[in-house]
C-alpha atoms as a PDB file:
ATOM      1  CA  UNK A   1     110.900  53.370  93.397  1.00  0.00           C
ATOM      2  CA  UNK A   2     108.239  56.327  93.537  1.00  0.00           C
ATOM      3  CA  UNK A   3     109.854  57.569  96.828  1.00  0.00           C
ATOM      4  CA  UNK A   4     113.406  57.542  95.405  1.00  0.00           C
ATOM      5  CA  UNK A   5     111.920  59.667  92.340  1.00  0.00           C
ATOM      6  CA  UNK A   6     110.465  62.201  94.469  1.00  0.00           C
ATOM      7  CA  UNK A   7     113.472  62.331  96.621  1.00  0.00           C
ATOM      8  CA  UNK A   8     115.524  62.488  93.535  1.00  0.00           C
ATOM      9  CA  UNK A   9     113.222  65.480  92.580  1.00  0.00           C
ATOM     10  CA  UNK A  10     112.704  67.624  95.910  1.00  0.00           C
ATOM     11  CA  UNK A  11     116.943  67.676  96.043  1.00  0.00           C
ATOM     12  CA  UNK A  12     117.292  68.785  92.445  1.00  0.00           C
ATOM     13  CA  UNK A  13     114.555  71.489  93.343  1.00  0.00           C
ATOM     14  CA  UNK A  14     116.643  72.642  96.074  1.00  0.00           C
ATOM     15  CA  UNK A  15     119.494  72.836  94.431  1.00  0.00           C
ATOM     16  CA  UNK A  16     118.240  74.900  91.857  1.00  0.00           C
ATOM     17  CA  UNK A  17     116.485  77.612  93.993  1.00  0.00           C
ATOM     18  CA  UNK A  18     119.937  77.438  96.147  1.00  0.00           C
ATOM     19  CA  UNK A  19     121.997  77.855  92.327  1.00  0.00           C
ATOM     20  CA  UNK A  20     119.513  81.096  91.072  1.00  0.00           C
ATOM     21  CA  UNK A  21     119.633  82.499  94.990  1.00  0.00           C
ATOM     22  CA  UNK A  22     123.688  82.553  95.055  1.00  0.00           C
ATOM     23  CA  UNK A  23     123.440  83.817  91.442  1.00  0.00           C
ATOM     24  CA  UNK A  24     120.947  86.976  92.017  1.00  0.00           C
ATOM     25  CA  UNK A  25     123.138  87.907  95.039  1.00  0.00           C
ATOM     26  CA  UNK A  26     126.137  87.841  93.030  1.00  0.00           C
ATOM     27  CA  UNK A  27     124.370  90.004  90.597  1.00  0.00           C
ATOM     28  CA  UNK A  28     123.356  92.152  93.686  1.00  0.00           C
ATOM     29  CA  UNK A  29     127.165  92.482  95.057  1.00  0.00           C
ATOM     30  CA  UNK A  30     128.355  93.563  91.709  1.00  0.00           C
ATOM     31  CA  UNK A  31     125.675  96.059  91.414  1.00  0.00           C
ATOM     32  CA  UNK A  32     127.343  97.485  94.657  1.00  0.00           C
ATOM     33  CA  UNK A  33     130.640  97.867  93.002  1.00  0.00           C
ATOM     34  CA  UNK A  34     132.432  99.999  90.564  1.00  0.00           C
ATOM     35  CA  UNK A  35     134.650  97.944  88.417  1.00  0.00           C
ATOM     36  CA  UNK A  36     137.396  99.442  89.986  1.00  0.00           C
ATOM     37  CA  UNK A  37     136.844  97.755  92.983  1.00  0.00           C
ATOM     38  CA  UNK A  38     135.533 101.013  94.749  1.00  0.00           C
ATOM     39  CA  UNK A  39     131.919 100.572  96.838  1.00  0.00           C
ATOM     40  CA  UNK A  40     129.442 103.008  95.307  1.00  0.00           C
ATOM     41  CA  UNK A  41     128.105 105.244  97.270  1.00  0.00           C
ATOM     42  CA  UNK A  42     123.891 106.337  97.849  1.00  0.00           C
ATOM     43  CA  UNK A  43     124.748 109.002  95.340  1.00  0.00           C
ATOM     44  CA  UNK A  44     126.247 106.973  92.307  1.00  0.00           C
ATOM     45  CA  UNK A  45     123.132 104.628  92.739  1.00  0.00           C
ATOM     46  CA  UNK A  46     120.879 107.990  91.994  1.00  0.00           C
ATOM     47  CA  UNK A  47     123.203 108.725  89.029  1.00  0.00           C
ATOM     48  CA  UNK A  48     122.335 105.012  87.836  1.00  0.00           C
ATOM     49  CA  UNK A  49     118.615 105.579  87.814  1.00  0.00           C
ATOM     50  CA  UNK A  50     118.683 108.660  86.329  1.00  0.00           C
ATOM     51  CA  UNK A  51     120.909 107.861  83.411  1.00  0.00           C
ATOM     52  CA  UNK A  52     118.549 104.887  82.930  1.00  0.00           C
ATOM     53  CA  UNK A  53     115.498 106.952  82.965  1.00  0.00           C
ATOM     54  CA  UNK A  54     114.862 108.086  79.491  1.00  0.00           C
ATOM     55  CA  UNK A  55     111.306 109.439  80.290  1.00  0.00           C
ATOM     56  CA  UNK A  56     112.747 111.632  83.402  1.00  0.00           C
ATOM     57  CA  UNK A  57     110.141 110.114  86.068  1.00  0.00           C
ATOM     58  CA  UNK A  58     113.167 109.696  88.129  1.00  0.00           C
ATOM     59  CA  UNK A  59     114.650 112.630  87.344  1.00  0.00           C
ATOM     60  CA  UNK A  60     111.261 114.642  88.084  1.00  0.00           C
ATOM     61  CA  UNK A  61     111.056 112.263  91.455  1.00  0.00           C
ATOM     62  CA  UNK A  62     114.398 113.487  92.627  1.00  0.00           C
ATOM     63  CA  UNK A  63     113.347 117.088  91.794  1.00  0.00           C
ATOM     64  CA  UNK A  64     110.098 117.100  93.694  1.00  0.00           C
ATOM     65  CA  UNK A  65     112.068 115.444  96.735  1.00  0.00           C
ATOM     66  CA  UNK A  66     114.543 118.192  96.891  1.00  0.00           C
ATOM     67  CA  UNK A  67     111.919 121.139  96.209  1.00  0.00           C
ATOM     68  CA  UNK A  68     110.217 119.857  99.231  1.00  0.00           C
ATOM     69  CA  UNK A  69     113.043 119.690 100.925  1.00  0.00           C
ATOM     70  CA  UNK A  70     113.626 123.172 100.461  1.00  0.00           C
ATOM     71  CA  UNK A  71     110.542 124.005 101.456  1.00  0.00           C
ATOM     72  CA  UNK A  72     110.602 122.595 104.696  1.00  0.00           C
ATOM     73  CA  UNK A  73     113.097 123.980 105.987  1.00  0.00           C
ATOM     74  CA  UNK A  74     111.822 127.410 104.750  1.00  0.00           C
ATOM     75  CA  UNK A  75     109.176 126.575 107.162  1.00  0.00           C
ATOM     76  CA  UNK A  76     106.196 128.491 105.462  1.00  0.00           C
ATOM     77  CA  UNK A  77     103.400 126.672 103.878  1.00  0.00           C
ATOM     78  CA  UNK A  78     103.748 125.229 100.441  1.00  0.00           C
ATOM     79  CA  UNK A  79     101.879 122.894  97.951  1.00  0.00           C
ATOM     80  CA  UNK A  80     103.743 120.397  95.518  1.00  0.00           C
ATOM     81  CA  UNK A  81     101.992 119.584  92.224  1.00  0.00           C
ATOM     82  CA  UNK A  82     102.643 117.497  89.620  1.00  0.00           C
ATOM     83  CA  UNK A  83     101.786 116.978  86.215  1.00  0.00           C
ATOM     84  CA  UNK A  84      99.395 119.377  84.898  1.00  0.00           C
ATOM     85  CA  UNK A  85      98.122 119.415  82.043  1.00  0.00           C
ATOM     86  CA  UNK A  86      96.632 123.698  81.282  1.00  0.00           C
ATOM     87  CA  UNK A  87      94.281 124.466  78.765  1.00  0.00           C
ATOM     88  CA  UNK A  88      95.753 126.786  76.072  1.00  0.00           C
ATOM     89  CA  UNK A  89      95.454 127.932  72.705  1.00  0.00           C
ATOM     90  CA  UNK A  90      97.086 124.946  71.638  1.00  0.00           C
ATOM     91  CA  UNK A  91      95.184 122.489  73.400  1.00  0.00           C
ATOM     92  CA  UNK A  92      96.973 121.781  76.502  1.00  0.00           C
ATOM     93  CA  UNK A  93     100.212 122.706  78.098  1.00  0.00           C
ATOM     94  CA  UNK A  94     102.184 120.438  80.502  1.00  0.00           C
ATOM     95  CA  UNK A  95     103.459 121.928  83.684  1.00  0.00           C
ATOM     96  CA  UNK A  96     106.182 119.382  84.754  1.00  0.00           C
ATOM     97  CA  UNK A  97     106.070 120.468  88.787  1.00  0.00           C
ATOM     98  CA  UNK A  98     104.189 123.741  90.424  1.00  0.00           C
ATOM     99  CA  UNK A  99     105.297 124.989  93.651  1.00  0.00           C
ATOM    100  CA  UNK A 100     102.002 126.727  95.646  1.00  0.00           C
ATOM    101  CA  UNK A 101     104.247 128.868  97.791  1.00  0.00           C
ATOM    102  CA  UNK A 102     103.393 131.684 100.485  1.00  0.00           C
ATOM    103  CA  UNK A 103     106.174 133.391  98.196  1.00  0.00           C
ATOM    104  CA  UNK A 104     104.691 132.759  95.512  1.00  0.00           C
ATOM    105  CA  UNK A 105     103.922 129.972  91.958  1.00  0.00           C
ATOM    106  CA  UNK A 106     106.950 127.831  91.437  1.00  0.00           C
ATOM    107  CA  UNK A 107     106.671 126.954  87.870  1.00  0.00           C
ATOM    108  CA  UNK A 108     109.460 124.137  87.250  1.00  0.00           C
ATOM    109  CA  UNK A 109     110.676 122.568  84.586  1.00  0.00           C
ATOM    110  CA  UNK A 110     112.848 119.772  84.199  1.00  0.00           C
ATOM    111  CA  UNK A 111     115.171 118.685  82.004  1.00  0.00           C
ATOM    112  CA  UNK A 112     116.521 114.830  82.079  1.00  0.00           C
ATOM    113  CA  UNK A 113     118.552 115.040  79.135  1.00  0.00           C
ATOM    114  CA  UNK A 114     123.362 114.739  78.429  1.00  0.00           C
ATOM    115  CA  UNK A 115     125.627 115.897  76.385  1.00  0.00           C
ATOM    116  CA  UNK A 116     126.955 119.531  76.057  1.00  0.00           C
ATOM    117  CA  UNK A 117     123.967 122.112  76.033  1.00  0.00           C
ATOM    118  CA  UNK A 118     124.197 125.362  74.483  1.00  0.00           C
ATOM    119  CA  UNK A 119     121.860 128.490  74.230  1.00  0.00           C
ATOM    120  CA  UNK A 120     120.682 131.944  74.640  1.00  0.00           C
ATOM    121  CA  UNK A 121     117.887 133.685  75.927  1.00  0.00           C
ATOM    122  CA  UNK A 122     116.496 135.166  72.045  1.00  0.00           C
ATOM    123  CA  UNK A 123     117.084 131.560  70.669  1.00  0.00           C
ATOM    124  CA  UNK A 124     114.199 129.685  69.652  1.00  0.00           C
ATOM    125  CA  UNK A 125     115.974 126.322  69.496  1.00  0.00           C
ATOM    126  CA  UNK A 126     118.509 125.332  71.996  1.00  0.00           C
ATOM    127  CA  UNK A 127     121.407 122.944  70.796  1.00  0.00           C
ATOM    128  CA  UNK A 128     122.174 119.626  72.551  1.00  0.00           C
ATOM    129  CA  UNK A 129     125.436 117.931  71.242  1.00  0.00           C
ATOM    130  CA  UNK A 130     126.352 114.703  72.008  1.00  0.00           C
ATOM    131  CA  UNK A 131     129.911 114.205  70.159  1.00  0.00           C
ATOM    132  CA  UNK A 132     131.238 115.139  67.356  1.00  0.00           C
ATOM    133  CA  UNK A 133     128.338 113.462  64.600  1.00  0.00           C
ATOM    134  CA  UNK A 134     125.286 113.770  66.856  1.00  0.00           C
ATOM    135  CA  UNK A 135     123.625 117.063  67.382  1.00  0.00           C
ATOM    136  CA  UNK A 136     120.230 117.833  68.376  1.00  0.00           C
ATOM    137  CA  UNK A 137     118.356 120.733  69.061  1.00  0.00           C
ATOM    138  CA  UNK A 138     115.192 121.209  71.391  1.00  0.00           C
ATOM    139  CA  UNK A 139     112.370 124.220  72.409  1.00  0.00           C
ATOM    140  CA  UNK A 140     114.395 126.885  74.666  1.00  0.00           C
ATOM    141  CA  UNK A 141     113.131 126.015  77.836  1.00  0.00           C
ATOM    142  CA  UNK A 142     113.119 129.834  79.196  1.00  0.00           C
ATOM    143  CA  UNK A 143     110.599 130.415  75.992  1.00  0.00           C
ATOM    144  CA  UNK A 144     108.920 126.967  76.934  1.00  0.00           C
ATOM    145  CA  UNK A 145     107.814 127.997  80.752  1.00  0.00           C
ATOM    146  CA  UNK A 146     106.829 131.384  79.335  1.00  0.00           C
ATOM    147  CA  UNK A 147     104.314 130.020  77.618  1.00  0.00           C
ATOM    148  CA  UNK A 148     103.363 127.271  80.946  1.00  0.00           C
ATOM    149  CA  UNK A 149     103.479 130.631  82.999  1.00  0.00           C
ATOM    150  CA  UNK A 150     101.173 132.997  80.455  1.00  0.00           C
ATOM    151  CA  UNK A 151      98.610 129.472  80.382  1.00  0.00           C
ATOM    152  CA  UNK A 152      98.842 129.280  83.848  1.00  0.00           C
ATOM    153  CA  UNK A 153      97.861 132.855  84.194  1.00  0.00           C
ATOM    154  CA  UNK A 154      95.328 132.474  81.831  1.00  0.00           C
ATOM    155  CA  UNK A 155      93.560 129.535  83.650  1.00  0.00           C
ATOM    156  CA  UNK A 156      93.665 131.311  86.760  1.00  0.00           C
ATOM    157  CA  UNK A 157      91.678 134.794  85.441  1.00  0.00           C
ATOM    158  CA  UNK A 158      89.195 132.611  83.909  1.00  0.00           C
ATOM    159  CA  UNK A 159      88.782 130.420  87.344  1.00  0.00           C
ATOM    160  CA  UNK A 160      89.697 132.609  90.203  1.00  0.00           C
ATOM    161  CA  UNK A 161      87.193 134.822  91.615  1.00  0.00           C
ATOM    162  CA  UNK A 162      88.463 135.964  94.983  1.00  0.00           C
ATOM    163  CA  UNK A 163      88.838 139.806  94.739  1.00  0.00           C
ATOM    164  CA  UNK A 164      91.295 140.690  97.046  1.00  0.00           C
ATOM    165  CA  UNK A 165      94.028 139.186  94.996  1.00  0.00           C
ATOM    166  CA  UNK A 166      95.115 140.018  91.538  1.00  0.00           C
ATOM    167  CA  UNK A 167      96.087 137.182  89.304  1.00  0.00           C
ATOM    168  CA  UNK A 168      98.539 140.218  87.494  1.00  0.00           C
ATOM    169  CA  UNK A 169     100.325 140.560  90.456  1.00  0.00           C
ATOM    170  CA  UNK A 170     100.840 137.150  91.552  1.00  0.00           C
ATOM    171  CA  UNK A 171     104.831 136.284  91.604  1.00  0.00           C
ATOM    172  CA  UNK A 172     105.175 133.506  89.523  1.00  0.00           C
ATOM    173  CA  UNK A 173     108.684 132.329  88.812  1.00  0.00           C
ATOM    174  CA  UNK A 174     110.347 129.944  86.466  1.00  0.00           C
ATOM    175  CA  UNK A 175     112.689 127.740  87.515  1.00  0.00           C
ATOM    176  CA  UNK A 176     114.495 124.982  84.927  1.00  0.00           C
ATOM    177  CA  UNK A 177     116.140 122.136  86.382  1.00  0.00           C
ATOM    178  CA  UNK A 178     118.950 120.575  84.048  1.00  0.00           C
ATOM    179  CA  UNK A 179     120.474 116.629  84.778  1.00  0.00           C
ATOM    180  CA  UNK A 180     123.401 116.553  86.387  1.00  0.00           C
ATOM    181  CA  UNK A 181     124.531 114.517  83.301  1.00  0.00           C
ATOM    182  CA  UNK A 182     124.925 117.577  81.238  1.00  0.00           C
ATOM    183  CA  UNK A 183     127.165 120.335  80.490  1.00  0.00           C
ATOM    184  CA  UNK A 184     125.501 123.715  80.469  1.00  0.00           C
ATOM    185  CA  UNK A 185     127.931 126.088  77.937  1.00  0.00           C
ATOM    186  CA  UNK A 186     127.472 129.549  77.134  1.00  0.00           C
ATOM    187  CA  UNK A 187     123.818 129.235  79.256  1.00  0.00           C
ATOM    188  CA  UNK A 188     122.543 132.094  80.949  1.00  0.00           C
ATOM    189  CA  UNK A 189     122.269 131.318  84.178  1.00  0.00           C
ATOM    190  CA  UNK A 190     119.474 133.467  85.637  1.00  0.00           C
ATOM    191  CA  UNK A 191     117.417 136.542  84.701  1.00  0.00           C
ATOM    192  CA  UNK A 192     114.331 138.491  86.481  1.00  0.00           C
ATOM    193  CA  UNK A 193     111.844 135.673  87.552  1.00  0.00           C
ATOM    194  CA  UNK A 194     113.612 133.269  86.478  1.00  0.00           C
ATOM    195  CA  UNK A 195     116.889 130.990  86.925  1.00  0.00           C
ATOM    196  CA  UNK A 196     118.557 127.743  85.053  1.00  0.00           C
ATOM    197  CA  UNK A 197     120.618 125.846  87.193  1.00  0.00           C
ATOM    198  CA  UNK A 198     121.979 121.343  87.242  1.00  0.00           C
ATOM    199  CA  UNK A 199     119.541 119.335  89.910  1.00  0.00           C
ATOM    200  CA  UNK A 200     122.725 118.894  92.258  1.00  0.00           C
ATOM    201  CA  UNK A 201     122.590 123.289  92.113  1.00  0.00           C
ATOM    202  CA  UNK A 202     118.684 123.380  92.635  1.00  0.00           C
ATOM    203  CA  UNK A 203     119.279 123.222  97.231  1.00  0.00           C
ATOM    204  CA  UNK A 204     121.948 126.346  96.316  1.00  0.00           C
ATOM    205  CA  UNK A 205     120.445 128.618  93.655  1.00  0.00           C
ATOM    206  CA  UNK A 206     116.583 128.309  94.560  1.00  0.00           C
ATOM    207  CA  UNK A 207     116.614 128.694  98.410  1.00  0.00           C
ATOM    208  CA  UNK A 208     117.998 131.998  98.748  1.00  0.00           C
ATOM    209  CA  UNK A 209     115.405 133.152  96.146  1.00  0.00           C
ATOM    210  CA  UNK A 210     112.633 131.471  97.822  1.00  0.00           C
ATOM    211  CA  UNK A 211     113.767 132.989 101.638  1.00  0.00           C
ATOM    212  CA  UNK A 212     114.254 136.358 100.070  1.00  0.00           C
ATOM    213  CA  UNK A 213     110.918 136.865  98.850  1.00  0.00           C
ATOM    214  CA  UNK A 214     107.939 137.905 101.457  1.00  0.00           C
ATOM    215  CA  UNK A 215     105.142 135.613 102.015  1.00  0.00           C
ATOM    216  CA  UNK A 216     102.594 137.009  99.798  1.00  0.00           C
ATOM    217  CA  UNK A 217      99.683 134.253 100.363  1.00  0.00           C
ATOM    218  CA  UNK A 218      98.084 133.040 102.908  1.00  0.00           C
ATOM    219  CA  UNK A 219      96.892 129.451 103.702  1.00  0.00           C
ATOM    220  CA  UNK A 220      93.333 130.113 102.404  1.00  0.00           C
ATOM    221  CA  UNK A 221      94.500 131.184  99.209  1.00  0.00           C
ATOM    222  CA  UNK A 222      97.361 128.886  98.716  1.00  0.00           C
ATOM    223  CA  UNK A 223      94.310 125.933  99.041  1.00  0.00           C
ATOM    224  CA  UNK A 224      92.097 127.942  96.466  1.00  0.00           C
ATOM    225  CA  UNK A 225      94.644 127.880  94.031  1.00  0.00           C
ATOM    226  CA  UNK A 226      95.020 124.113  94.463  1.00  0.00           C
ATOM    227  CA  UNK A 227      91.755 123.382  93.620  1.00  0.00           C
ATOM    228  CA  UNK A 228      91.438 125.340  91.335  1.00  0.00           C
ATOM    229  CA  UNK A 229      94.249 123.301  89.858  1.00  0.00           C
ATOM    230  CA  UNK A 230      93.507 119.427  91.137  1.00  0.00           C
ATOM    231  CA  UNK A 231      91.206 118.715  88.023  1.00  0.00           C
ATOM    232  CA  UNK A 232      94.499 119.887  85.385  1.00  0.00           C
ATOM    233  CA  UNK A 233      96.736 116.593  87.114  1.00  0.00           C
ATOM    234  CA  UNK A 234      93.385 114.340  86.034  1.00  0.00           C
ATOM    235  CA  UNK A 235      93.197 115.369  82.094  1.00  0.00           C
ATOM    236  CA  UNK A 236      91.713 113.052  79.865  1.00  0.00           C
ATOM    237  CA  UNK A 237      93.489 110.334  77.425  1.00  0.00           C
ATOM    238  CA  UNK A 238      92.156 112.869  74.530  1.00  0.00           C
ATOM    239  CA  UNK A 239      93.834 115.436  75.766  1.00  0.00           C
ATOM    240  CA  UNK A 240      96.869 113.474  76.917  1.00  0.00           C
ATOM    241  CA  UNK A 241      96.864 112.247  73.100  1.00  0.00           C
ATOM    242  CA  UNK A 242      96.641 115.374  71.997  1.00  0.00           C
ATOM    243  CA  UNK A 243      99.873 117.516  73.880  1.00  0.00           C
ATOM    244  CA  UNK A 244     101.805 114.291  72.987  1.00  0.00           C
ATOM    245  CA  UNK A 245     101.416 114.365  69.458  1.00  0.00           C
ATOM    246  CA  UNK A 246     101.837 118.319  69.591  1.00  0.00           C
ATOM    247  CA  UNK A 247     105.030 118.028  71.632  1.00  0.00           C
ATOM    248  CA  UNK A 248     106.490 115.489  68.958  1.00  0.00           C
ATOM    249  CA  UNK A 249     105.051 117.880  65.802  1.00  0.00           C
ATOM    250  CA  UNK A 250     107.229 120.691  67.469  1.00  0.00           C
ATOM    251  CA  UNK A 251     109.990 118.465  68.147  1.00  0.00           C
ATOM    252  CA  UNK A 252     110.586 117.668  64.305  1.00  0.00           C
ATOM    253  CA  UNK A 253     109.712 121.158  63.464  1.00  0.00           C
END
């Protein structure tokens, strides 16, 4: 009786794991499909993650990958950095990516956000609308990585010491990444160190900037300037506290 139980048991077991297996790979197989029928392709699965990537890890992922790839094929030396959090007058200030290039600083920001985008280059807000009832607005980013670049110089003066290079005449250049889930209307597109361009852009608008400019650093002081920089991607929860709360002060201001 005990052996017919178990018996009875070990099949209904099986059964079930074979049920919930058939069932996550027909999950899986629709996943692979549109609902037209078509297969999607390595690039509509990126789309997917990014439009279901609210906080724009993804987003800054993707960006990082592509920089590099930019980089490498420049073939000069470069340094990839992410998340830093600079000291300023307002506490802290979060660099989203920084490019250590022989070039010159990268400063990027990114921008994981839809809907129709509209702005100028004097505005202090920037307007982001969504349809016809839902309009928001949000910090013009060419004003936002002005103030990441004038930190970032900052830092540097008051940390650098090497004297054969002047923190004043460093290039630094901004560069703001938008999703390729938004439309960009009535943007400017690019001024004097800086441009604005959509993440599938980023391999045609920021390459020819980065090969036309002349190697300006050498290894030695690309490496400085990283650590001079390491501790700023290890800030404290105070300090993380801190920007966040800022950041969502100046959000509803």
């Amino acid at each position: 009786m005990t052996s017919n139980i178990v018996t009875l048991l070990v099949i209904i077991v099986f059964l079930a794991l074979v049920f919930f297996k058939l069932k996550a790979k027909g999950k899986q197989e629709r996943r692979q499909f549109h609902k037209d029928g078509r297969r999607k392709t390595f690039k509509d699965f990126q789309k997917e993650k990014i439009e279901n990537d609210p906080n724009g890890v993804y987003g800054e992922a993707i960006l990082a990958q592509t920089v590099a790839g930019i980089c490498d094929l420049d073939k000069r030396k470069y340094i990839l950095m992410k998340n830093l959090f600079i000291p300023s007058h307002n506490g802290a200030t979060e660099i989203d990516s920084l490019l250590l290039h022989q070039s010159g600083i990268y400063v990027l920001e990114s921008k994981n956000i839809s809907g129709e985008i509209t702005g100028s280059v004097d505005e202090e807000r920037w307007h982001q609308r969504m349809n016809a009832r839902i309009e928001h607005t949000f910090h013009n980013p060419i004003q936002q990585n002005d103030g990441h670049i004038r930190a970032l110089q900052h830092f540097l003066k008051e940390n650098y010491a090497r004297r054969d290079l002047n923190v004043d005449e460093t290039p630094i250049f901004s560069v703001i990444v938008f999703s390729d889930r938004c439309v960009l209307k009535r943007i400017p597109a690019k001024g004097k160190n800086w441009i604005i361009c959509h993440m599938f852009q980023l391999q045609e608008k920021f390459a020819p900037i980065m090969r036309a400019n002349k190697t300006f650093f050498d290894t030695k002081q690309l490496e400085d300037f990283y650590w001079k920089l390491e501790p700023c991607m290890h800030p404290s929860e105070r300090v993380k506290a801190s920007h966040k709360a800022y950041v969502q002060n100046k959000a509803r201001s």
